[in-house]
Every structure is written in C-alpha cells, then in structure tokens.
C-alpha atoms as a PDB file:
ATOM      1  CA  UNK A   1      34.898  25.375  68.907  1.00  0.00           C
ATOM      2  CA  UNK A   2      30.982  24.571  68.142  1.00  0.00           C
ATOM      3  CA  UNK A   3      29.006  27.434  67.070  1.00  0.00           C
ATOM      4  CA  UNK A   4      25.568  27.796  68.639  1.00  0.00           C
ATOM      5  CA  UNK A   5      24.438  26.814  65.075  1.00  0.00           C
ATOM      6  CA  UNK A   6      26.313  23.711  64.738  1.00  0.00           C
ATOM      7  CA  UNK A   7      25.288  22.269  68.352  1.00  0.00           C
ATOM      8  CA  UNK A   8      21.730  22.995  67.881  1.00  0.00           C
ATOM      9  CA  UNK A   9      22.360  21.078  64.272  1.00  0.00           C
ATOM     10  CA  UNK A  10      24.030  18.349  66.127  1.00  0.00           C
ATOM     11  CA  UNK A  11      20.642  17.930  68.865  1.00  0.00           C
ATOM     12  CA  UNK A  12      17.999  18.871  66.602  1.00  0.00           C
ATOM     13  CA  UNK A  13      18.770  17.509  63.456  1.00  0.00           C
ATOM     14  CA  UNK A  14      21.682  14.755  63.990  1.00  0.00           C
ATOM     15  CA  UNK A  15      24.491  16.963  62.029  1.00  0.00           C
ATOM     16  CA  UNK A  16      26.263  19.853  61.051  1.00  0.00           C
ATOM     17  CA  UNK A  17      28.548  21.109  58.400  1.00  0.00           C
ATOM     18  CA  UNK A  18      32.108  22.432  58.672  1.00  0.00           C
ATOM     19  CA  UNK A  19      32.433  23.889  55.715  1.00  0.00           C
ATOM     20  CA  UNK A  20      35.627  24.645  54.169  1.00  0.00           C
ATOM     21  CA  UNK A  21      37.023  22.461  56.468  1.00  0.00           C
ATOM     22  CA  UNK A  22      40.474  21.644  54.379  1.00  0.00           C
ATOM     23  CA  UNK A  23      42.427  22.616  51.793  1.00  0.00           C
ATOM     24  CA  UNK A  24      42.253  20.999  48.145  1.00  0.00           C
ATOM     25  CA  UNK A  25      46.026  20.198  49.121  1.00  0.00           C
ATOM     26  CA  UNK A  26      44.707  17.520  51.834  1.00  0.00           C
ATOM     27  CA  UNK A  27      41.823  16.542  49.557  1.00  0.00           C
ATOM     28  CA  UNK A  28      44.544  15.744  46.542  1.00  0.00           C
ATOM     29  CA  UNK A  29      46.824  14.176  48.934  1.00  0.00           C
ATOM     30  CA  UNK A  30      44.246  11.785  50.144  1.00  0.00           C
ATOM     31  CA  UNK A  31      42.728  10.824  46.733  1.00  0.00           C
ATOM     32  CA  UNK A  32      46.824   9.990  45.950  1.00  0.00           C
ATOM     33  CA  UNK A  33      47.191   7.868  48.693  1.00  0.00           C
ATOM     34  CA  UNK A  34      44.033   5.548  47.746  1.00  0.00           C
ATOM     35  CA  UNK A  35      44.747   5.439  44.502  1.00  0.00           C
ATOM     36  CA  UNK A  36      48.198   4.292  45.238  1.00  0.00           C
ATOM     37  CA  UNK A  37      46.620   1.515  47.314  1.00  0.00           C
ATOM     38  CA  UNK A  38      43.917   0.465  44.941  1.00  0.00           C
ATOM     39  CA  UNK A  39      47.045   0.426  42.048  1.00  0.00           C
ATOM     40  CA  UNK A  40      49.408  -1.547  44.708  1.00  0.00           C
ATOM     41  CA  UNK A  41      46.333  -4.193  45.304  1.00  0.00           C
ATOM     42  CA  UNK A  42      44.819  -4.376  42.387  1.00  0.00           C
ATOM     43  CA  UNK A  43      42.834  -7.660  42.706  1.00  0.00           C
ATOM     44  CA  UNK A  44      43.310  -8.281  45.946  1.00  0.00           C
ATOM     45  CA  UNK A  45      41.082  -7.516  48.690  1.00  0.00           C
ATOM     46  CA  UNK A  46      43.937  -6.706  51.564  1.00  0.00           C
ATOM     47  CA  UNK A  47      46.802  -4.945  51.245  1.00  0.00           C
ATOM     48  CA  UNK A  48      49.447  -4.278  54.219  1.00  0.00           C
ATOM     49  CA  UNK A  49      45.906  -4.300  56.374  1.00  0.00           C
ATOM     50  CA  UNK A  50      44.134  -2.539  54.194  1.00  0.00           C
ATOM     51  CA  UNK A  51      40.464  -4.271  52.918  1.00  0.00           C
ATOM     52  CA  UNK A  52      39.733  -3.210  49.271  1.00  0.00           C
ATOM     53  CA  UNK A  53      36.097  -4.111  47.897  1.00  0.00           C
ATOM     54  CA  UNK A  54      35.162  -4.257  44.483  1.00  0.00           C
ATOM     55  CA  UNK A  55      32.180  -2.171  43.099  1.00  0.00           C
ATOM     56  CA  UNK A  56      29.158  -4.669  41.829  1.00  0.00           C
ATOM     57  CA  UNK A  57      28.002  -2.302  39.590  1.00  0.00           C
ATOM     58  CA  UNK A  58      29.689   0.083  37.204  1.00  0.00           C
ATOM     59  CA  UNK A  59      28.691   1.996  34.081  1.00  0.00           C
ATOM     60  CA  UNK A  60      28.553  -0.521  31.215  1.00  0.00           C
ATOM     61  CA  UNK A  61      31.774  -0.378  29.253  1.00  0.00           C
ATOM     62  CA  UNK A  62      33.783  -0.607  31.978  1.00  0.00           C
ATOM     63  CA  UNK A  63      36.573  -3.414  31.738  1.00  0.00           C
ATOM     64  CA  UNK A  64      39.385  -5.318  34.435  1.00  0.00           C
ATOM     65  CA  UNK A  65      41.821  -3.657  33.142  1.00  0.00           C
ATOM     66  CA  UNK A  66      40.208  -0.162  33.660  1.00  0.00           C
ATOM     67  CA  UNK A  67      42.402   1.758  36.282  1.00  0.00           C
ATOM     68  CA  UNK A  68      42.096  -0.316  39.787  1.00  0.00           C
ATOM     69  CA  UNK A  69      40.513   2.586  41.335  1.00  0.00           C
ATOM     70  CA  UNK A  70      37.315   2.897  38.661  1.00  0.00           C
ATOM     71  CA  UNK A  71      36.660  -0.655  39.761  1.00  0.00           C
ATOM     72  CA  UNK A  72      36.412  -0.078  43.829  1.00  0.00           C
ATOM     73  CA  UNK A  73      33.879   0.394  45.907  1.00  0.00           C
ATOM     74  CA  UNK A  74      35.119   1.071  49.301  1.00  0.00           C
ATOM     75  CA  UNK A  75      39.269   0.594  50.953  1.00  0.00           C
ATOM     76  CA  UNK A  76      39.144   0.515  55.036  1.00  0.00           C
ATOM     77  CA  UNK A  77      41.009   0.942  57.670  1.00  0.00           C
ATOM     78  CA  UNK A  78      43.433   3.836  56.155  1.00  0.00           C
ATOM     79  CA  UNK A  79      43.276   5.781  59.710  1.00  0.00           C
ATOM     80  CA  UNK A  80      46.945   4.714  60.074  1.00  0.00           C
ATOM     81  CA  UNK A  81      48.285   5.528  56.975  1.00  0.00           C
ATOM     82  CA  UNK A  82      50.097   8.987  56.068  1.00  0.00           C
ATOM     83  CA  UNK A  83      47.284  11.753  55.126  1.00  0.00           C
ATOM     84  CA  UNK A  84      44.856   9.965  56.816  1.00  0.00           C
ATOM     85  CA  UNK A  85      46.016   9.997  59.910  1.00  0.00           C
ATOM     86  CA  UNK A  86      46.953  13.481  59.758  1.00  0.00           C
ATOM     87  CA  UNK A  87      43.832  14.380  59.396  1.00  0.00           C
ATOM     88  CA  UNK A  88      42.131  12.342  62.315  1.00  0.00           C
ATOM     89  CA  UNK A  89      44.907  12.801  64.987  1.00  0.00           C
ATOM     90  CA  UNK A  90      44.578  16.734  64.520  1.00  0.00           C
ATOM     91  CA  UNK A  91      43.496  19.539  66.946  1.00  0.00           C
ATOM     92  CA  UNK A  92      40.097  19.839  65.057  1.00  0.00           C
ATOM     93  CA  UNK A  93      38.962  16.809  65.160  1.00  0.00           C
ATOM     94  CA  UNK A  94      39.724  15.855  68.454  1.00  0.00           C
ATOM     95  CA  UNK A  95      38.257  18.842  70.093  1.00  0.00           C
ATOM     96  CA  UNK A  96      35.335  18.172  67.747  1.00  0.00           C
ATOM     97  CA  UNK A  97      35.366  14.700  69.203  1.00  0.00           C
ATOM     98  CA  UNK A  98      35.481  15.990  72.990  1.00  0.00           C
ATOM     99  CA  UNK A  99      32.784  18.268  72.729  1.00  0.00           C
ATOM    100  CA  UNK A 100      30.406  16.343  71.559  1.00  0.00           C
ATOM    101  CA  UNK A 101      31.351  13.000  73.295  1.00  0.00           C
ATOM    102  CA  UNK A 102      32.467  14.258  76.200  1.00  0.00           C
ATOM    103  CA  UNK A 103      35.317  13.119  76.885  1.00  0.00           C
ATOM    104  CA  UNK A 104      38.797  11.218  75.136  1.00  0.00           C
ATOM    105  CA  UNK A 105      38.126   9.428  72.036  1.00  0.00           C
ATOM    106  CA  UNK A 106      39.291   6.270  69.673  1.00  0.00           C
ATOM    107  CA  UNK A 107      39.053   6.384  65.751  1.00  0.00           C
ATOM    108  CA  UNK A 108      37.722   2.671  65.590  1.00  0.00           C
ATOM    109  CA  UNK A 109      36.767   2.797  61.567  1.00  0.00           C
ATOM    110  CA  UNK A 110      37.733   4.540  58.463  1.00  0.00           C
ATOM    111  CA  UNK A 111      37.040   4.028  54.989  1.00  0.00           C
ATOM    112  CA  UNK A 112      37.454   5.894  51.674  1.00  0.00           C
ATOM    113  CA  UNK A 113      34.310   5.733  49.629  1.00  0.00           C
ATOM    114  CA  UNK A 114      34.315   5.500  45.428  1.00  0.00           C
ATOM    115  CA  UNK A 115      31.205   6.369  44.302  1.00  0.00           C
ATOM    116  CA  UNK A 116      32.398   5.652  40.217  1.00  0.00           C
ATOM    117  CA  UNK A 117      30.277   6.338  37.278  1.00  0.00           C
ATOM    118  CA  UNK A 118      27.288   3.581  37.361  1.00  0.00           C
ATOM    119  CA  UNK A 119      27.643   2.816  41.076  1.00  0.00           C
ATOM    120  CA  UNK A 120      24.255   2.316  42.610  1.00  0.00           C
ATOM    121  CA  UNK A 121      23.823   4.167  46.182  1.00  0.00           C
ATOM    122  CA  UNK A 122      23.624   2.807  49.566  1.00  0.00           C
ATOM    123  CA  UNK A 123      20.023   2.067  50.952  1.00  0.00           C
ATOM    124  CA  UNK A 124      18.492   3.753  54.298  1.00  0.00           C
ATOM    125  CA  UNK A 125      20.500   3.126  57.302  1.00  0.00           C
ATOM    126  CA  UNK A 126      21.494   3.927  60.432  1.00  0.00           C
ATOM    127  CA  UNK A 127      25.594   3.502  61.274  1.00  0.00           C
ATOM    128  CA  UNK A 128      24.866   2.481  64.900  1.00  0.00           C
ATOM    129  CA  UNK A 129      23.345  -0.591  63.408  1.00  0.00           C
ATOM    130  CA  UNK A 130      27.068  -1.466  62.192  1.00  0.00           C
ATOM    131  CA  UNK A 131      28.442  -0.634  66.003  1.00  0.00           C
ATOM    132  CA  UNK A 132      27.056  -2.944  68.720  1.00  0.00           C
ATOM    133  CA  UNK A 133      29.069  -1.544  71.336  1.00  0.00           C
ATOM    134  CA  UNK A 134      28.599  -0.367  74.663  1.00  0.00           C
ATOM    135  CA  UNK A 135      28.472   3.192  74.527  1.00  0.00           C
ATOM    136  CA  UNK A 136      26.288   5.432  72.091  1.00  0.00           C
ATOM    137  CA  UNK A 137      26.741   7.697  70.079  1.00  0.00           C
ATOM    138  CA  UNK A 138      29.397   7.578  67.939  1.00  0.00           C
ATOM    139  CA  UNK A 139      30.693  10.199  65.373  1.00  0.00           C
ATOM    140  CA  UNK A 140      30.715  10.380  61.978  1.00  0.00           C
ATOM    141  CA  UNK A 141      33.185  12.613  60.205  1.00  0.00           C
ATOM    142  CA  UNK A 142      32.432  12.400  56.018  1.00  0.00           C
ATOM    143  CA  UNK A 143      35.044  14.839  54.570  1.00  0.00           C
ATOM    144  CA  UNK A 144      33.694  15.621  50.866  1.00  0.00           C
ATOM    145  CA  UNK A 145      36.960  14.553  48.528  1.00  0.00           C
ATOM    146  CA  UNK A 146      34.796  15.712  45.516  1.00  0.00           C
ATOM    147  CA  UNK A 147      31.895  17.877  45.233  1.00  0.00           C
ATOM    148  CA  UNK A 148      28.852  15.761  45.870  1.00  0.00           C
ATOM    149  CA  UNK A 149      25.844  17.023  43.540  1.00  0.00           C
ATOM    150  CA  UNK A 150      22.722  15.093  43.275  1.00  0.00           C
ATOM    151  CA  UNK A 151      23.995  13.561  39.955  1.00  0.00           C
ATOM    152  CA  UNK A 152      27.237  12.010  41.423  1.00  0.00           C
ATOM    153  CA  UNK A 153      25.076  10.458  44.426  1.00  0.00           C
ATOM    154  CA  UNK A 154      25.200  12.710  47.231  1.00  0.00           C
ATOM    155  CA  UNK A 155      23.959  11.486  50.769  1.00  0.00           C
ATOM    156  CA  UNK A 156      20.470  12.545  51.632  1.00  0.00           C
ATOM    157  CA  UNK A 157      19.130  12.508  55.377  1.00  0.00           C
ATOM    158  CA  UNK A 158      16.359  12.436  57.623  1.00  0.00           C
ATOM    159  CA  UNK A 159      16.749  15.447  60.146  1.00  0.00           C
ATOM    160  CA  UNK A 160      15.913  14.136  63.533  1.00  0.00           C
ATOM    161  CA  UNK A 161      15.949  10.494  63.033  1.00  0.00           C
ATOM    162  CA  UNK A 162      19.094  10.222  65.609  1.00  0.00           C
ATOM    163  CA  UNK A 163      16.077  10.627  67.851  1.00  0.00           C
ATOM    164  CA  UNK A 164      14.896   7.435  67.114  1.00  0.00           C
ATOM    165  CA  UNK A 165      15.861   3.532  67.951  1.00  0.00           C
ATOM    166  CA  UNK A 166      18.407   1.680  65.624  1.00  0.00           C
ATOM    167  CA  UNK A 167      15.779   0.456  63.362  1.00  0.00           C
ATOM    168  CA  UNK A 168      15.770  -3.442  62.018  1.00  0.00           C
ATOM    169  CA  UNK A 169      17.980  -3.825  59.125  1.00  0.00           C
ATOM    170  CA  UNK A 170      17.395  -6.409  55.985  1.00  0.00           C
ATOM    171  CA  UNK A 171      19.951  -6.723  53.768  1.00  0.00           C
ATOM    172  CA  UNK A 172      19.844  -4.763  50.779  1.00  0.00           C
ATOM    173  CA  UNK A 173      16.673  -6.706  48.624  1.00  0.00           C
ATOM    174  CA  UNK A 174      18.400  -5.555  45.128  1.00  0.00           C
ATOM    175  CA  UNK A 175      20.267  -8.709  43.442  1.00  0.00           C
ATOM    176  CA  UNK A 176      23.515  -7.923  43.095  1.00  0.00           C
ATOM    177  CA  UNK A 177      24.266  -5.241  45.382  1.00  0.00           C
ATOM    178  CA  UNK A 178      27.527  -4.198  46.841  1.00  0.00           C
ATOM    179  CA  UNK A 179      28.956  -6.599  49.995  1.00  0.00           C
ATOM    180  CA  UNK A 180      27.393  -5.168  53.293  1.00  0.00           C
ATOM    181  CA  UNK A 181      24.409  -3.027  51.957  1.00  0.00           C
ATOM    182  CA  UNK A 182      21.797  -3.032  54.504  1.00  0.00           C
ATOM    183  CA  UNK A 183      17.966  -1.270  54.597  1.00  0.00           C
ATOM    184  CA  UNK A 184      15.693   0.127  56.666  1.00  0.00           C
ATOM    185  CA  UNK A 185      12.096  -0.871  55.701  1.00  0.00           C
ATOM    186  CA  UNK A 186      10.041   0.002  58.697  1.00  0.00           C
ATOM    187  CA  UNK A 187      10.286   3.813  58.657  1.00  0.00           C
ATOM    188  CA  UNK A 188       8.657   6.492  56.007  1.00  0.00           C
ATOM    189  CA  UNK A 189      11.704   7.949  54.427  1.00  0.00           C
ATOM    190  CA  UNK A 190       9.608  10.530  52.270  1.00  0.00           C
ATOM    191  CA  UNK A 191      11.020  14.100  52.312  1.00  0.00           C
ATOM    192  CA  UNK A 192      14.695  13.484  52.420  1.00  0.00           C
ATOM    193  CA  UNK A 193      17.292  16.326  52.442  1.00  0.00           C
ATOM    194  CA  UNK A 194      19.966  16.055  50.146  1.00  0.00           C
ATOM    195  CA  UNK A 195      23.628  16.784  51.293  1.00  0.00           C
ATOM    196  CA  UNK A 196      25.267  18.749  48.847  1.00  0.00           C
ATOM    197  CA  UNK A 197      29.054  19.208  49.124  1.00  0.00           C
ATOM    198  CA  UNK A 198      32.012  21.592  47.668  1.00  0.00           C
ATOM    199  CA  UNK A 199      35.591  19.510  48.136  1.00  0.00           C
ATOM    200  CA  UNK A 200      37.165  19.998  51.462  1.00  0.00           C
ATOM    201  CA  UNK A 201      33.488  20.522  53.211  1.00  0.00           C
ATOM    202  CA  UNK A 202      33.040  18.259  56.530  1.00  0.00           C
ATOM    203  CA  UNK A 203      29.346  16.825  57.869  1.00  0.00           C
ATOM    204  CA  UNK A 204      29.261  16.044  61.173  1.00  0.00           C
ATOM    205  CA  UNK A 205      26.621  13.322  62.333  1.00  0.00           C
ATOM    206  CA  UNK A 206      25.364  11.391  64.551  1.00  0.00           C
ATOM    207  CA  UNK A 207      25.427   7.382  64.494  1.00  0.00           C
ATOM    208  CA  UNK A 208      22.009   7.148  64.480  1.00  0.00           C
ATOM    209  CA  UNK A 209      20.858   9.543  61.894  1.00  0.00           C
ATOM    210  CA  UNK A 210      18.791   7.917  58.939  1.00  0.00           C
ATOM    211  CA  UNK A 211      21.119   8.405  55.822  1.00  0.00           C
ATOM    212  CA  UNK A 212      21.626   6.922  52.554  1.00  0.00           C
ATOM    213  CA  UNK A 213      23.395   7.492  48.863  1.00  0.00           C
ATOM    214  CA  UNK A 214      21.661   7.827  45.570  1.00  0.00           C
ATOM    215  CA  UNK A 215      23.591   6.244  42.318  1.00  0.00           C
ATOM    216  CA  UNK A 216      26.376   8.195  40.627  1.00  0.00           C
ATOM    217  CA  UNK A 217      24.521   9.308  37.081  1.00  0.00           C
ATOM    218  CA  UNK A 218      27.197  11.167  36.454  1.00  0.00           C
ATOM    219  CA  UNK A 219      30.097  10.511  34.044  1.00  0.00           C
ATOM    220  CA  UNK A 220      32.838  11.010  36.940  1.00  0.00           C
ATOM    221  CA  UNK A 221      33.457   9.873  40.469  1.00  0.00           C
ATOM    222  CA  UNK A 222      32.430  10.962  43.799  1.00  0.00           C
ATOM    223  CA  UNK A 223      34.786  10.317  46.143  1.00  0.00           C
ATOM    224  CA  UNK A 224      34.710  11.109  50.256  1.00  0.00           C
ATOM    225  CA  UNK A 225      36.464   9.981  53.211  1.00  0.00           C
ATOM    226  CA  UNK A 226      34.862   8.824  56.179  1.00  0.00           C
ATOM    227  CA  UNK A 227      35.789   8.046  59.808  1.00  0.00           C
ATOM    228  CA  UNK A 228      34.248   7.290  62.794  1.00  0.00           C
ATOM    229  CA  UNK A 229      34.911   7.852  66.660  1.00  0.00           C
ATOM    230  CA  UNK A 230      33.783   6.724  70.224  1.00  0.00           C
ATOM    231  CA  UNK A 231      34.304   7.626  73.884  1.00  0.00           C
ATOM    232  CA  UNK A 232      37.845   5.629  75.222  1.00  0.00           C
ATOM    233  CA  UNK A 233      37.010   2.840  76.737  1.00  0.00           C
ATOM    234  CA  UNK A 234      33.906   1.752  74.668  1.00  0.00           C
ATOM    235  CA  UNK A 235      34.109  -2.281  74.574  1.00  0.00           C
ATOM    236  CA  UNK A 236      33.104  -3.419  71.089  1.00  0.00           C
ATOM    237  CA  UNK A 237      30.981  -6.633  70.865  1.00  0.00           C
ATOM    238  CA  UNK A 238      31.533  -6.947  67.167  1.00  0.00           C
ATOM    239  CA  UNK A 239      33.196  -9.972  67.984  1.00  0.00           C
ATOM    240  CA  UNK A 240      36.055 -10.299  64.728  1.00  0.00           C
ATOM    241  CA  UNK A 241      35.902  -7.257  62.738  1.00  0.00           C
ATOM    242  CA  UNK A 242      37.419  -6.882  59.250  1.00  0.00           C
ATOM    243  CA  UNK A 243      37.129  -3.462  59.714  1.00  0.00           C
ATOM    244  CA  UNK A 244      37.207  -2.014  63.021  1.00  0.00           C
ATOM    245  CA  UNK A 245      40.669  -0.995  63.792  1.00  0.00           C
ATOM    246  CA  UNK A 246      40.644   0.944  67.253  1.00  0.00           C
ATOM    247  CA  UNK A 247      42.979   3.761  67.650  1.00  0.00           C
ATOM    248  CA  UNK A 248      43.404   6.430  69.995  1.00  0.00           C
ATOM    249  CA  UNK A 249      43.424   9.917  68.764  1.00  0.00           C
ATOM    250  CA  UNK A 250      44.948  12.489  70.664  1.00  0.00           C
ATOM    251  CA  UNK A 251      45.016  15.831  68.561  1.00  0.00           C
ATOM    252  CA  UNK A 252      49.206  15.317  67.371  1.00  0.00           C
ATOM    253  CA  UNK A 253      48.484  17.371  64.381  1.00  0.00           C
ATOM    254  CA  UNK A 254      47.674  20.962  65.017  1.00  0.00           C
ATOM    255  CA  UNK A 255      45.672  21.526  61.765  1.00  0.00           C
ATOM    256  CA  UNK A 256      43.398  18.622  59.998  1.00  0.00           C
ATOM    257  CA  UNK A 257      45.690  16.816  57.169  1.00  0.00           C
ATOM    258  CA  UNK A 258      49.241  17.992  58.293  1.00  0.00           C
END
C-alpha cells in the first residue's frame, strides 16, 4: 500500500503525505462530533471520558459565552466515539499501521486539535517524549480537518530528526502557555519545513520527528485530528494517564471514516 515515495519519506525524512486521503463528508462529520462534545461539556474538562482543555490564549475580544468550541484547545480520547473510530479501525489505516510497524497494532491516543483565532503554537518537540513505553516507534496519523496555511498555524518539521535521540524537554518558558506545552532547547531548529495541508490530506510521521505549530494569525480556525499507534503488546510506563486510552485496531471499516 506504500509507494516507493512514501517509504523512502517515512526512512529518510520521518513522514509522508497521503493526500486526499478522505472525503470532506468524514472531515464535516468529525468537526460535528467535537463540536457536539465541546457544546455538551461546556465548562467541564471530562465528558463521558472525554478530557476537554481550554485554550490560554485567544484573539482579544473573545468572551465565555463565545461558542464552547472557539474557547478549546484540545478534546482526547475520541478514538471510541462514532466518526472517529471509523476512521482508525479502517482497512487503511491498519495496513498503514502493519507496514510500517510490523506487525498488529493498538490506537493508544487521540485527540482533536483547535487551533482558534489567537491561539499561540506548540513549541519544538518530539511525541516519543510523551510515550515512555517499551517499544519505539510509534505512529502519528494528523488528518488535516481544515486547510492548514502558514497563517492558521500549520506544523513545520525537521526532515530527519527521527534519526536522532528523544531530546530533553523543558516546559514551555512562555507564561501562560497552554497545559502540557513542552520544548526542545538543545537542538538548532533553523530551516524548518512547513506542512501545508488541503482538508482531508493525511501526514504520516514518525514519533520522533522534531515538529512544532506556529500561532493561528488568521481570523478562523485550524482544526486537525490526530491519533497515534504502537505494536500490540507495547507495555506503557506512563504510569496513570489522562489520556492514553489503549485500543486495538483491527481494520473493521473497509474505507477510513465509514
């Protein structure tokens, strides 16, 4: 199912795109769902599992009784709701999953990002930092729910830093940044590439792989969904985890989002 281009992506750089990967129908359907959520919970930070944090910085203007999506940040552990599963328990995915893992796999974290009008982006980091298990790599899936432009705070990445170690991590220095922001400071992250994205578009990537967000100048929201996967059998030292949720994934869905 990898193209030649795609797996030499995946070694040499740390990721590839699927473009095109789903239809705006799966996109809407998602974006629904959450809002549904954020509405249902507005105020809360769990709902029927589900762990809803605020955004700690939003275009000025913006007010509590806004809509309760415009005033997230991130909602986890969706990978056993509706559309969401759909989409992670399909044929795709899973033979995405074997390919480059090797073998079965377990959808241990998912979370829908808001990237709203005024939110800052995420500082340099490497996923794996987040995931002190005992088997590496993991995969990231980010499925672009909006176009991602450079004004709306697209991810940018290092090409070929999966190559290195999971670098120390501070926690993000800036006062008032977003619960669980993290930072690399002891690599040069000069020359980053930016990751540009129509709706429906899928990046592949490795768990290492030096990424980070820049902050949404523009005057709407970027939205994406992200999960992440690991061999079966991978024992998770997290210890108690808010947010990892393992699951197995077995490909019930013949086509992503159904």
């Amino acid at each position: 199912m990898i193209e030649d281009a795609q797996r030499r992506g995946w070694e040499e750089d740390g990721f590839f795109f699927v473009r095109d990967f789903v239809p705006k129908s799966v996109t809407d359907a998602m974006l629904s769902r959450v809002i549904e959520i954020c509405r249902e919970g507005r105020g809360q930070l769990l709902v029927e599992e589900k762990l809803i944090l605020p955004e700690s910085n939003l275009r000025e203007g913006s007010q509590e009784s806004d809509p309760a999506e415009t005033l997230v940040s991130k909602v986890f552990k969706l990978h056993r709701d509706s559309v969401f599963r759909d989409f992670i328990d399909s044929n795709p995915i899973v033979e995405l999953s074997h390919e480059l893992l090797g073998s079965d796999v377990d959808c241990f974290l998912s979370q829908f990002i808001f990237k709203n009008p005024g939110a800052w982006g995420q500082p340099w980091h490497q996923d794996e930092y987040y995931f002190p298990f005992d088997r590496h790599p993991q995969v990231g899936f980010w499925l672009a729910v909006s176009d991602a432009t450079a004004e709306n705070g697209c991810l940018n990445v290092l090409p070929g830093s999966h190559r290195e170690p999971v670098h120390e991590h501070v926690p993000d220095r800036r006062p008032n940044a977003n619960v669980g922001y993290v930072e690399i400071v002891d690599h040069d992250t000069a020359n980053p590439v930016p990751v540009l994205m129509k709706a429906g578009d899928l990046l592949v990537f490795h768990s290492r792989l030096m990424h980070c967000s820049k902050d949404n100048e523009s005057s709407s929201a970027r939205a994406a969904m992200v999960y992440h996967v690991s061999e079966r059998g991978t024992v998770d030292h997290t210890g108690h985890s808010v947010v990892n949720d393992w699951m197995a994934i077995d490909g019930h869905c013949e086509e992503a989002g159904r």
